[in-house]
Protein backbone atom coordinates (compact mmCIF):
# COMPACT_ATOMS: atom_id res chain seq x y z
CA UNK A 1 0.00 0.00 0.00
CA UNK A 2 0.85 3.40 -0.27
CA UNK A 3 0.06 6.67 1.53
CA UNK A 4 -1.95 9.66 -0.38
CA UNK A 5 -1.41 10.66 -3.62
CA UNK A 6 1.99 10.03 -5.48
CA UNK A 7 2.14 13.20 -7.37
CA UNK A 8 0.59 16.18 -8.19
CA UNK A 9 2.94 18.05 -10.83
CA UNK A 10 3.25 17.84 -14.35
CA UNK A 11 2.44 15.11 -16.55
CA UNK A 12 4.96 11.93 -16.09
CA UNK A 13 5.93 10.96 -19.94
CA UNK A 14 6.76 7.14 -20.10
CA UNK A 15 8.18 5.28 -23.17
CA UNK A 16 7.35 1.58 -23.32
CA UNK A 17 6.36 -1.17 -25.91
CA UNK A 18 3.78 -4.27 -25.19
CA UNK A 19 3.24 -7.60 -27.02
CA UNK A 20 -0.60 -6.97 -26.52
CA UNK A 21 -3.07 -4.93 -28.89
CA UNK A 22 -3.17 -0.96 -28.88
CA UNK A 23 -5.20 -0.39 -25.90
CA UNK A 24 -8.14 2.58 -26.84
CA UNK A 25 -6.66 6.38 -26.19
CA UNK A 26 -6.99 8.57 -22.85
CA UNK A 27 -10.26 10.15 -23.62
CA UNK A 28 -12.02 6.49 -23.92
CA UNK A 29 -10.39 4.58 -22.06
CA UNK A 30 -11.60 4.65 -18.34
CA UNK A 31 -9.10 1.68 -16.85
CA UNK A 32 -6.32 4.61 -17.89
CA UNK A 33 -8.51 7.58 -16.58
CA UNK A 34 -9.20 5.89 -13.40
CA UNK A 35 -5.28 5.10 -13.02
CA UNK A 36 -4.25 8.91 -13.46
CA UNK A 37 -6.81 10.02 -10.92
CA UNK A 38 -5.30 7.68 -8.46
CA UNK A 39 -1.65 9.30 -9.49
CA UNK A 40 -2.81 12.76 -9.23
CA UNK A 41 -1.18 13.60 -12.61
CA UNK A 42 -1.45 12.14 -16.20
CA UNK A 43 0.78 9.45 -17.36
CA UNK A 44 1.05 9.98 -20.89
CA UNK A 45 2.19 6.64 -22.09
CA UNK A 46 3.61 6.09 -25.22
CA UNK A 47 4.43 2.62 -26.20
CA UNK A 48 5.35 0.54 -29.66
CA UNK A 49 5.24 -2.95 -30.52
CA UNK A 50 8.12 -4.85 -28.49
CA UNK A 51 9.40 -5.85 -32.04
CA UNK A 52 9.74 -2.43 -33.01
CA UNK A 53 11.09 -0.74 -29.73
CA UNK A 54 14.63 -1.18 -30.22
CA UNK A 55 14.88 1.24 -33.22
CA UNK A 56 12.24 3.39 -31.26
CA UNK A 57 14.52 3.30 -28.62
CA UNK A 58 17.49 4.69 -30.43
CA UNK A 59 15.92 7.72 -32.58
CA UNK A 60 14.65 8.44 -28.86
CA UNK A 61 18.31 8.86 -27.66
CA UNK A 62 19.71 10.10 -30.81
CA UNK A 63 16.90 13.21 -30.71
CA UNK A 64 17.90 14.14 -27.15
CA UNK A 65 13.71 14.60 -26.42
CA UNK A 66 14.10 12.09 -23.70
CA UNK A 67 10.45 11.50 -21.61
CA UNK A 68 10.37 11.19 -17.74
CA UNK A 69 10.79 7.00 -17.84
CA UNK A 70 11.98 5.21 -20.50
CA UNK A 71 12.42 1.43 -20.54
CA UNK A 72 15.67 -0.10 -21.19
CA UNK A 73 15.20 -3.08 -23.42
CA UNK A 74 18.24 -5.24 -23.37
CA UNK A 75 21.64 -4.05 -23.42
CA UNK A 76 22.47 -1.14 -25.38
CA UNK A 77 26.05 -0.54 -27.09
CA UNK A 78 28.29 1.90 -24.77
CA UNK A 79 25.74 1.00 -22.02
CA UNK A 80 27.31 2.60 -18.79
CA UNK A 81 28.52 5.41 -21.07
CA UNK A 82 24.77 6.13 -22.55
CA UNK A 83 23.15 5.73 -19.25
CA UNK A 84 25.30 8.24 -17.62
CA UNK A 85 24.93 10.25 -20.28
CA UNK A 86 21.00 10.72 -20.50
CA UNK A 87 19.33 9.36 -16.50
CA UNK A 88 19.61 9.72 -13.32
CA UNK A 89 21.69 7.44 -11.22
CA UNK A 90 19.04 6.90 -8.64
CA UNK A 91 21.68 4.93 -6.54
CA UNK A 92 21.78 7.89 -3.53
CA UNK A 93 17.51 7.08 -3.80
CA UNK A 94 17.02 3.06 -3.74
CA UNK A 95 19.75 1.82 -1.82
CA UNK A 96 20.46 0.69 1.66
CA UNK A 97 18.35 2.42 3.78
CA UNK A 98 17.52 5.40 1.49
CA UNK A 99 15.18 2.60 -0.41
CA UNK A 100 12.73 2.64 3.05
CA UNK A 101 11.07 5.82 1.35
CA UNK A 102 9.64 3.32 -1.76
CA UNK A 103 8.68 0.59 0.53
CA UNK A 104 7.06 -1.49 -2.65
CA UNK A 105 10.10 -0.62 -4.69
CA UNK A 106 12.04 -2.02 -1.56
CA UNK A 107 9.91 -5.20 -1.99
CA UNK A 108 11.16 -6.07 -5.53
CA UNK A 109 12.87 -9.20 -5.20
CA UNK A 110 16.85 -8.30 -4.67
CA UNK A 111 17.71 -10.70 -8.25
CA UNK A 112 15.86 -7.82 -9.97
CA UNK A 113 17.77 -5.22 -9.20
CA UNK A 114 21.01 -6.87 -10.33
CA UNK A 115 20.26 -6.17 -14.20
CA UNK A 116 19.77 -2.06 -13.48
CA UNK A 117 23.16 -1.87 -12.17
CA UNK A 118 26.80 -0.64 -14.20
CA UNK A 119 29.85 0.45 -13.10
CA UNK A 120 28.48 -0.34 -9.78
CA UNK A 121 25.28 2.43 -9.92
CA UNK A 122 21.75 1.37 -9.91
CA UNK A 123 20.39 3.05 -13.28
CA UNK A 124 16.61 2.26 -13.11
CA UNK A 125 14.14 0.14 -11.27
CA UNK A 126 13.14 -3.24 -12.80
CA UNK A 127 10.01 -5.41 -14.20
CA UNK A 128 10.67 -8.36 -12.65
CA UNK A 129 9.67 -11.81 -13.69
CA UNK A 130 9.55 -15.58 -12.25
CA UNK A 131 12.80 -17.38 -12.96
CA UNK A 132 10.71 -19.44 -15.00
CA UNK A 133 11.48 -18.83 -18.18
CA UNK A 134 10.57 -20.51 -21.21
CA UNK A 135 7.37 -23.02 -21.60
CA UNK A 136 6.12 -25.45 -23.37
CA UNK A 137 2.95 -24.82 -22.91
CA UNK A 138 0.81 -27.77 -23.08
CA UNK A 139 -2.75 -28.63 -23.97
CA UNK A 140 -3.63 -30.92 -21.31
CA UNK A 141 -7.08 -31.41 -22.08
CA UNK A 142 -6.09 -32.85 -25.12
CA UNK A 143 -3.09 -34.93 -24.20
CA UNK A 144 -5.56 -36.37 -21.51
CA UNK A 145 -8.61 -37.08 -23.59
CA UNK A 146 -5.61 -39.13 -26.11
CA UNK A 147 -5.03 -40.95 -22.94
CA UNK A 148 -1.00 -39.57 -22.82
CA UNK A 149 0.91 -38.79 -19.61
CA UNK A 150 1.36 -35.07 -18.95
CA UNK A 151 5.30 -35.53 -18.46
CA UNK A 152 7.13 -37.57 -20.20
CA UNK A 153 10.20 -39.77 -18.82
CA UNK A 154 12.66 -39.74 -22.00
CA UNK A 155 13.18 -38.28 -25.27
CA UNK A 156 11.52 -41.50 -26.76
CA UNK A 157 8.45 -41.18 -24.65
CA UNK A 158 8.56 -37.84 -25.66
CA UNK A 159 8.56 -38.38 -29.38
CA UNK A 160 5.81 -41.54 -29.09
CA UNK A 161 3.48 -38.81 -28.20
CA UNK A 162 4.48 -36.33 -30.74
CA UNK A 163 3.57 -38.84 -33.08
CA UNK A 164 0.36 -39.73 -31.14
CA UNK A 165 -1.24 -36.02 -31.16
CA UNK A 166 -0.62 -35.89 -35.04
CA UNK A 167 -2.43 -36.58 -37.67
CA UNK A 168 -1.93 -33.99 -41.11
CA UNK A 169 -5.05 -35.93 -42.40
CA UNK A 170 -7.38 -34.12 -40.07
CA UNK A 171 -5.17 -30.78 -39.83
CA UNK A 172 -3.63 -31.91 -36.62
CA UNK A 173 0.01 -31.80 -35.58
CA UNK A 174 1.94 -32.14 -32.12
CA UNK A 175 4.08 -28.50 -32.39
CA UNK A 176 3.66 -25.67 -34.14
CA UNK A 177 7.80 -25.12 -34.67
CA UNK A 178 10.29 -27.32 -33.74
CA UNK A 179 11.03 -27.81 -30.30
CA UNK A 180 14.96 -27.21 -30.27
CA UNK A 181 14.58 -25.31 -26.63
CA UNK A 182 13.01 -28.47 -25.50
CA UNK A 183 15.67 -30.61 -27.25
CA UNK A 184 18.76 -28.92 -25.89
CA UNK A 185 17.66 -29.17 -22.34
CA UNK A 186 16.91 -32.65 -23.06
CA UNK A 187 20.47 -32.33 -23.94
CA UNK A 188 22.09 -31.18 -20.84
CA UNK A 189 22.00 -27.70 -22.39
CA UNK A 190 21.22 -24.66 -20.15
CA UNK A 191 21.72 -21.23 -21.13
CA UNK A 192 24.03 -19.48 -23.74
CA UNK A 193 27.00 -19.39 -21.71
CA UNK A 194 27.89 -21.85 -18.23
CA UNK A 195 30.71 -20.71 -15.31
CA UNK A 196 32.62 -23.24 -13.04
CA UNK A 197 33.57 -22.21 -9.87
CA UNK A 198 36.87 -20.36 -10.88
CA UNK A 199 34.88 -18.23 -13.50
CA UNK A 200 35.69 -20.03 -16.86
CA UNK A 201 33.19 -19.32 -18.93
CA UNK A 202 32.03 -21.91 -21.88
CA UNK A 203 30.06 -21.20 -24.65
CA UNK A 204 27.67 -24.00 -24.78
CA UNK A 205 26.58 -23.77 -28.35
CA UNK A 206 30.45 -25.45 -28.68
CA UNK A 207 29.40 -28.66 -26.12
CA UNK A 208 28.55 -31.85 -27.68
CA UNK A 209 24.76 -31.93 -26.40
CA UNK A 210 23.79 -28.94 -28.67
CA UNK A 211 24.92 -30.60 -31.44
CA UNK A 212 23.35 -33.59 -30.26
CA UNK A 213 20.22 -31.43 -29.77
CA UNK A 214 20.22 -30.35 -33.60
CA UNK A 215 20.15 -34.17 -34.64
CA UNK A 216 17.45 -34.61 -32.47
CA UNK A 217 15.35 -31.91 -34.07
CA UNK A 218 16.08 -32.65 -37.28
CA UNK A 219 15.15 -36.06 -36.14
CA UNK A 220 11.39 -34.70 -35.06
CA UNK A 221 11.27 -33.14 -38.57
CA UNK A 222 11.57 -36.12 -40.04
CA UNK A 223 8.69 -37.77 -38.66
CA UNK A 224 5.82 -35.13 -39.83
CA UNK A 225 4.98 -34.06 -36.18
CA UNK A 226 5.53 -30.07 -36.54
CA UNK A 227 2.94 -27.92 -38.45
CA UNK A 228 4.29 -27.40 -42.35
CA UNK A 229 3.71 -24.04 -41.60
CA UNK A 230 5.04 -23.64 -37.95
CA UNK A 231 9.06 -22.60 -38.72
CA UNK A 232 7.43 -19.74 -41.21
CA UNK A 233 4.94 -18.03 -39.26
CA UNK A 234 4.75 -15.68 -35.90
CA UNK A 235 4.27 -16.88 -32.92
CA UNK A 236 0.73 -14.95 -32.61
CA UNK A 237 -0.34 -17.80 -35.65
CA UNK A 238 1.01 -20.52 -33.61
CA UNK A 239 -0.82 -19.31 -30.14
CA UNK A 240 -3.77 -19.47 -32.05
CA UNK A 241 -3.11 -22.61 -33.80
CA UNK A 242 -2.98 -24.25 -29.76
CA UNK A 243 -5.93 -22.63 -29.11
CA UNK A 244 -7.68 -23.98 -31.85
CA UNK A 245 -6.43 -27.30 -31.21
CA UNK A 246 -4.62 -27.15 -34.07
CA UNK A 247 -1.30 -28.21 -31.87
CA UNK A 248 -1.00 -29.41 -28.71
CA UNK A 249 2.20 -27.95 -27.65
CA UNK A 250 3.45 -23.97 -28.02
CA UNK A 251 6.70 -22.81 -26.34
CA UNK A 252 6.77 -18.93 -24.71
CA UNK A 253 7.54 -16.89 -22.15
CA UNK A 254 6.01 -17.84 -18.87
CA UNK A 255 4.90 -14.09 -18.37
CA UNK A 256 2.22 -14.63 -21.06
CA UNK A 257 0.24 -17.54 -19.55
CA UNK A 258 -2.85 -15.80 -18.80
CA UNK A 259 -3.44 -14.89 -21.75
CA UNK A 260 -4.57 -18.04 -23.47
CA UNK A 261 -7.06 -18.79 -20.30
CA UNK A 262 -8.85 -15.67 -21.57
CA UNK A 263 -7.93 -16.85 -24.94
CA UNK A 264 -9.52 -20.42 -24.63
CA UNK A 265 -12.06 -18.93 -21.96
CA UNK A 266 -15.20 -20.37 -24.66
CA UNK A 267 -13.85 -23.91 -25.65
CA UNK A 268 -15.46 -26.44 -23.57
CA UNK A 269 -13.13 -28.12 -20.98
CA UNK A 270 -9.95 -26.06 -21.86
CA UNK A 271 -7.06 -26.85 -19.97
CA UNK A 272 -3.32 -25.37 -19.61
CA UNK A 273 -0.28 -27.22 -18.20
CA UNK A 274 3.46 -26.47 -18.84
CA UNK A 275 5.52 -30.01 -19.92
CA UNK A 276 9.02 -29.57 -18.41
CA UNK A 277 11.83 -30.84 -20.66
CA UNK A 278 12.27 -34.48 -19.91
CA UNK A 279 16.14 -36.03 -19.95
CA UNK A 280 17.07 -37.76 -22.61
CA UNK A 281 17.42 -41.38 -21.06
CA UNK A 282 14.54 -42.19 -18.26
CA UNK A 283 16.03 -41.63 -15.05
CA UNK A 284 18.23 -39.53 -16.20
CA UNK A 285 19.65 -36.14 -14.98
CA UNK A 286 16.91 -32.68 -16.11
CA UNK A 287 18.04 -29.12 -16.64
CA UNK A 288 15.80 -26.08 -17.04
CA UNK A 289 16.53 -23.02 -18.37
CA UNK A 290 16.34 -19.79 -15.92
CA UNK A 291 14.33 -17.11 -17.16
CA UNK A 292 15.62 -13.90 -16.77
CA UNK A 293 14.96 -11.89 -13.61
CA UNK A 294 13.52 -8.97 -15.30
CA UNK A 295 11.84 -8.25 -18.42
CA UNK A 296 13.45 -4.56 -18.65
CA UNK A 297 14.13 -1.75 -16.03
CA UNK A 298 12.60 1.82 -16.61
CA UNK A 299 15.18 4.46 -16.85
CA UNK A 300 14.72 7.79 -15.60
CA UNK A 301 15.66 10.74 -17.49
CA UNK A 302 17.83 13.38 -15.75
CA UNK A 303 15.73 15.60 -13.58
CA UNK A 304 16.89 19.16 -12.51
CA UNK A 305 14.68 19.30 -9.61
CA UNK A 306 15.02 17.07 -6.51
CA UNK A 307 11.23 17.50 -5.69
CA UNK A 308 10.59 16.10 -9.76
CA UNK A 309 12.38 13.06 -9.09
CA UNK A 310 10.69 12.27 -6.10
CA UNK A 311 7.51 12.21 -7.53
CA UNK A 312 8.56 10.26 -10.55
CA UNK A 313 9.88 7.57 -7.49
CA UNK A 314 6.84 8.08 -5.81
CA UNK A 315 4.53 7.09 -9.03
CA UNK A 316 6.70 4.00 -9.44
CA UNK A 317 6.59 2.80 -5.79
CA UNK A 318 2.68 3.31 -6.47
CA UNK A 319 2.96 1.57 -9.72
CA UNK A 320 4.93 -1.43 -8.02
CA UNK A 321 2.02 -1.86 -4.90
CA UNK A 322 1.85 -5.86 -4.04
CA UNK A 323 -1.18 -7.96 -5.20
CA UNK A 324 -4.45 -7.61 -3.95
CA UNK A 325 -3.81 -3.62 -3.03
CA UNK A 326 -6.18 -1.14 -4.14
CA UNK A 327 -2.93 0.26 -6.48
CA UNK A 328 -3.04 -3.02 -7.80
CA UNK A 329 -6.65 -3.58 -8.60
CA UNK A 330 -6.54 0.00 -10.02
CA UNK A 331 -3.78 -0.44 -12.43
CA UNK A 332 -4.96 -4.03 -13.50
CA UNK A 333 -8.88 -3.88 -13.53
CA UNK A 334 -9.17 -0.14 -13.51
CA UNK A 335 -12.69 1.21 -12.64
CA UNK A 336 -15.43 -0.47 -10.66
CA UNK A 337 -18.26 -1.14 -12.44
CA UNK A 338 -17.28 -0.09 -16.05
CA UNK A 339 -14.24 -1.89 -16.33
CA UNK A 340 -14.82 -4.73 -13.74
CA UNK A 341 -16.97 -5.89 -11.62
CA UNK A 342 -16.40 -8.30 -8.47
CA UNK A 343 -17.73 -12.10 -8.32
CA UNK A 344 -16.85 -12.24 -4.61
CA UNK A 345 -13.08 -11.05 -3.55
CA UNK A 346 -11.44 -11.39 -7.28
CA UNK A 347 -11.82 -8.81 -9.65
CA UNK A 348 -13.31 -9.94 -13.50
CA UNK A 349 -12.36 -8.02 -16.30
CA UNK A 350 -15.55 -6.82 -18.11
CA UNK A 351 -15.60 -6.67 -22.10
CA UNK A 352 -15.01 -3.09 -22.02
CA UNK A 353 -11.91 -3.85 -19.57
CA UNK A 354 -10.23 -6.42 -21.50
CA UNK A 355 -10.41 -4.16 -24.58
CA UNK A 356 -8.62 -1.15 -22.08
CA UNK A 357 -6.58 -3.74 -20.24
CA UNK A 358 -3.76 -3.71 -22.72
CA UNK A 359 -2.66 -0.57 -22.10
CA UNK A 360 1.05 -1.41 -20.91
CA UNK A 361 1.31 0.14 -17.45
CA UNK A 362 2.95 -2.72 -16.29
CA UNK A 363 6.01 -2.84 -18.48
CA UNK A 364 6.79 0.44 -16.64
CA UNK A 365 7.23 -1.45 -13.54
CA UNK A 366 5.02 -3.88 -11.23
CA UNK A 367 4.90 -6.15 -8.00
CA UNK A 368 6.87 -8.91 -7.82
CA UNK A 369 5.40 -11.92 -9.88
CA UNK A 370 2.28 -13.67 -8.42
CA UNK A 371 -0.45 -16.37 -9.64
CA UNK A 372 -3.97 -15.57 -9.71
CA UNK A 373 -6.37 -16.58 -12.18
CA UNK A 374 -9.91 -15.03 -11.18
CA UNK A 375 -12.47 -18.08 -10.77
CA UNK A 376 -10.08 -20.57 -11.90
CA UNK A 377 -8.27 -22.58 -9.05
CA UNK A 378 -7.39 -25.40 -11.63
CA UNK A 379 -5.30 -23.05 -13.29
CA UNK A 380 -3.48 -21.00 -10.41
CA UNK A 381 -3.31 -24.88 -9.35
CA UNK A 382 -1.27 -26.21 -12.64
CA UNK A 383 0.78 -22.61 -13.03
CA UNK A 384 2.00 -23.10 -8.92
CA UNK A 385 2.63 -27.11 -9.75
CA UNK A 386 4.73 -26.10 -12.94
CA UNK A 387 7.46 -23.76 -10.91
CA UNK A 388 7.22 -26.14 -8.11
CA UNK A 389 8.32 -29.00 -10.43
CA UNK A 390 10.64 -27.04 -12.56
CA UNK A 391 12.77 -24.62 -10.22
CA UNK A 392 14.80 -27.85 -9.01
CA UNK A 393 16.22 -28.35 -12.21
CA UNK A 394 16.65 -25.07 -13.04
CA UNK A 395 20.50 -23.68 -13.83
CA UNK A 396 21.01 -19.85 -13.46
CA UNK A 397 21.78 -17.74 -16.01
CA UNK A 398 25.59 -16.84 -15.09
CA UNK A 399 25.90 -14.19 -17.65
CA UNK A 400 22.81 -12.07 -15.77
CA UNK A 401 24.18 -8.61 -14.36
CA UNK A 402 27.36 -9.22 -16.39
CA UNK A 403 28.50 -6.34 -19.39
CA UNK A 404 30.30 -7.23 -22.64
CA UNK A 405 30.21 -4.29 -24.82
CA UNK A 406 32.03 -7.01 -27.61
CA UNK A 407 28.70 -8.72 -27.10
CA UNK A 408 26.35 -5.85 -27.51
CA UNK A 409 28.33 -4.13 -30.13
CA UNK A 410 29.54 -6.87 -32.48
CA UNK A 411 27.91 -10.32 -30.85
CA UNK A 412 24.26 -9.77 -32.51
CA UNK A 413 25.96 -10.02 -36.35
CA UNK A 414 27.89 -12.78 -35.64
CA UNK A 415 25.07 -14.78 -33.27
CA UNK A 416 22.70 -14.13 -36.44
CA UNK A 417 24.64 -15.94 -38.63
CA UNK A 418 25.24 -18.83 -36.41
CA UNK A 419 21.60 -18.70 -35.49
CA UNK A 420 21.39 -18.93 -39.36
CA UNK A 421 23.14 -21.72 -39.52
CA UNK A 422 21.40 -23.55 -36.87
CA UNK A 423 17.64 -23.26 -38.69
CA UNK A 424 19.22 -23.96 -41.96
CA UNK A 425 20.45 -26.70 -40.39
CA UNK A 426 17.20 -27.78 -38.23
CA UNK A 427 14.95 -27.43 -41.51
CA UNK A 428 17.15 -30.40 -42.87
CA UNK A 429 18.67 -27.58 -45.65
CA UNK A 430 22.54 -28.41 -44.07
CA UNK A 431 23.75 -31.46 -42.53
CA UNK A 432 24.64 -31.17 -38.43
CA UNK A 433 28.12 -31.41 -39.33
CA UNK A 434 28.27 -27.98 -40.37
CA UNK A 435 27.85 -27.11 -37.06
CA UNK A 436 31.27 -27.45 -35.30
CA UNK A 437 32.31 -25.18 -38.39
CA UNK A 438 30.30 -22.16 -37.92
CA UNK A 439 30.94 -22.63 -33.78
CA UNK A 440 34.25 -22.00 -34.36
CA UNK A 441 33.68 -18.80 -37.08
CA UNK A 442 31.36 -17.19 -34.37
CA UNK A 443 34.03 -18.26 -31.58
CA UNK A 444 37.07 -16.55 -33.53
CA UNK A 445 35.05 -13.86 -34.98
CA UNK A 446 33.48 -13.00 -31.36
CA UNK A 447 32.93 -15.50 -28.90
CA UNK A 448 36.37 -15.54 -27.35
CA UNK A 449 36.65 -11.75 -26.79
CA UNK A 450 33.14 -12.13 -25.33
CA UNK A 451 34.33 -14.99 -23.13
CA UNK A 452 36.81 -13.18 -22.07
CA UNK A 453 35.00 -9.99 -21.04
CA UNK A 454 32.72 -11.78 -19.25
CA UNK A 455 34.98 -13.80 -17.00
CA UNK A 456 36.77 -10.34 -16.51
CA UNK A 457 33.11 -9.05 -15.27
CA UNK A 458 32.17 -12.22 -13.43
CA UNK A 459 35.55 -11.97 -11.04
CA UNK A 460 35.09 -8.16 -10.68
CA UNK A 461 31.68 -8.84 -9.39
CA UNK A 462 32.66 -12.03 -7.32
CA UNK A 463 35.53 -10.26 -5.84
């Protein structure tokens, strides 16, 4: 909770981006009119597609018009330079005990906070996530109703049901793309890059299991049980293509699995589960991939006056309020009565809501990660079961909170072509042995300076 009214000034400018519809404008849209009279001042959000933000981003910077918050997307090139350039270092503000003033800001989990931090200054205040990261989300009412087990044991297991759940003579198939996520982990892969304990970093696209991994996709291919469309299409056609029933299996980000609850709300007995990655021999030893700690962090620009800054801090702390607070109901559901209505303690988007509901307040910032499905214990049930089951296996991301400007400045040509490689490869266009070649192009073009910045930022941080 907070106390009073956050602000009372100006209007707070905020550049974000959203993977959701355009949400209606101010003037009829009451979730977002109800929101600024809880703020005492307008946000005037402006937001793009997430797949157009990055070159948003930079004719931002490059025209010097900076607004209030600004979400930092990834790492930039010249990172520490650009932030010190253009925001505020808000370390003096939300650290140690200074942070007591933003007591919801205080309550972001402490991971978070590691990815808004360069040259040892905190630089913005994060959107966190669950270290869940990827899913493959799975549709269990379907894999049940084919009498199939909702986790498989082994890679073959795995593949026996693939080829269950298809059939291309009724328009049915087992993926939508091919499940190379799912395959590496199968694999023993986890992450880009892995550490041992003296800081020698690996590049794991170079380990045997990811070329393993490849074979085993290619594999999959093979036997008909991926969509002919799936490796050609967004990933918008292949959420709908699960829906539908079209698939069984889609892999994304955990943050989006609410969605398809309010996507499948109208087909009869719909039901989501997330399949974890099973090893490749039964009994044998899991990984998980850990999602990253934050989406993004907002950025604030430099402020002149003291008494500005505050109140942008004071907004976010608002904007951050735990679950169930009346902050959080506000920014989430919006207005009583127009925009939702209450079927006992939850909140229920009405029609009119969902439509307003997209507006992308939270990619400012928000509370720490929670799950809560309104009138749906089944599906808070199989979201909490997932994480329980998963976080075991799960390997940290070593490279999180660590800089390589070789990386940011030179790494995404060079990762494109390998990545190149690797779905030429996949779609059965080369053979896997190509693979150890264009390892060891990215590793001399790249990887080894990268490698080498990143053990130098892993044993600065480590001491």
């Amino acid at each position: 909770m907070t106390s009073g009214v956050p602000a009372s000034g100006d209007p707070i400018r905020a550049l974000t981006f959203t993977y959701d519809p355009v949400a209606p404008e101010l003037s009829h849209n009451a979730l977002w009119q109800s929101l600024n009279e809880a703020l005492g001042t307008e946000l005037d959000l402006e937001y793009t597609p997430a797949a157009e933000y990055n070159a948003r981003f930079a004719t931002t910077i490059a025209g010097n018009d900076l607004p209030d918050l600004m979400a930092i997307k990834g790492q930039q090139q010249q990172m520490p330079a650009m932030l010190a350039a253009k925001f505020t270092d808000l370390t003096e503000y939300l650290s140690g005990d200074a942070v007591l003033d933003y007591p919801n800001l205080a309550a972001l989990p402490t991971p978070a906070w590691l990815s808004t931090v360069y040259d040892g200054k905190l630089w913005g205040v994060p959107v966190p996530r669950s270290l869940i990261g990827n899913v493959l989300y799975t549709r269990a009412d379907m894999l049940e109703r084919a009498g199939l087990s909702l986790q498989p044991e082994s890679l073959e297991e795995f593949t026996e049901m693939a080829q269950a759940l298809t059939n291309d003579r009724e328009g049915r198939w087992a993926f939508g793309q091919t499940p190379l996520t799912v395959l590496l982990e199968t694999n023993g892969i986890a992450n880009l890059w892995s550490v041992d304990g003296s800081g020698a970093f690996t590049f794991n696209a170079t380990l045997p299991g990811y070329e393993q991994a490849l074979a085993d996709a290619v594999a999959l291919n093979d036997l008909g049980v991926v969509h002919p469309d799936g490796n050609a299409v967004q990933n918008t056609q292949r959420n709908e293509w699960m829906i539908a029933g079209t698939t069984a299996f889609q892999i994304g980000l955990y943050a989006g699995w609410p969605k398809f609850y309010v996507q499948g709300a109208d087909i009869e007995g719909f039901r989501l589960t997330g399949m974890l990655s099973p090893a490749r021999e039964a009994g044998g030893e899991m990984v998980r991939t850990a999602g990253p700690s934050i989406s993004h962090f907002s950025a604030v620009a430099k402020q002149d006056d003291p008494e500005r800054l505050a109140e942008i801090l004071r907004v976010l702390d608002w904007l951050a309020a735990p679950f169930g607070s009346t902050e959080y109901i506000t920014r989430r559901f919006g207005k009583e009565g127009e925009t939702f209505t209450f079927d006992g303690p939850d909140p229920v988007l009405t029609s009119q809501g969902i439509n307003q509901a997209t507006l992308p307040v939270r990619y400012i910032t928000e509370n720490s990660p929670v799950i809560f499905e309104s009138r749906n214990e089944q599906a808070v049930r199989d979201q909490f079961d997932h994480q329980e089951a998963g976080l075991q296996y799960t390997v940290p991301n070593p490279t999180e909170g660590l800089y390589s400007e070789t990386a940011v400045s030179e790494g995404a040509s060079a990762q494109q072509a390998l990545t190149a490689t690797e779905v030429e490869i996949v779609l059965g266009n080369r053979p896997v042995s190509d693979w150890g070649a264009a390892v060891e192009s990215y590793m001399s073009a790249v990887g080894n300076t990268i490698k080498s910045e990143y053990e130098e930022a892993w044993a600065q941080l480590n001491g």
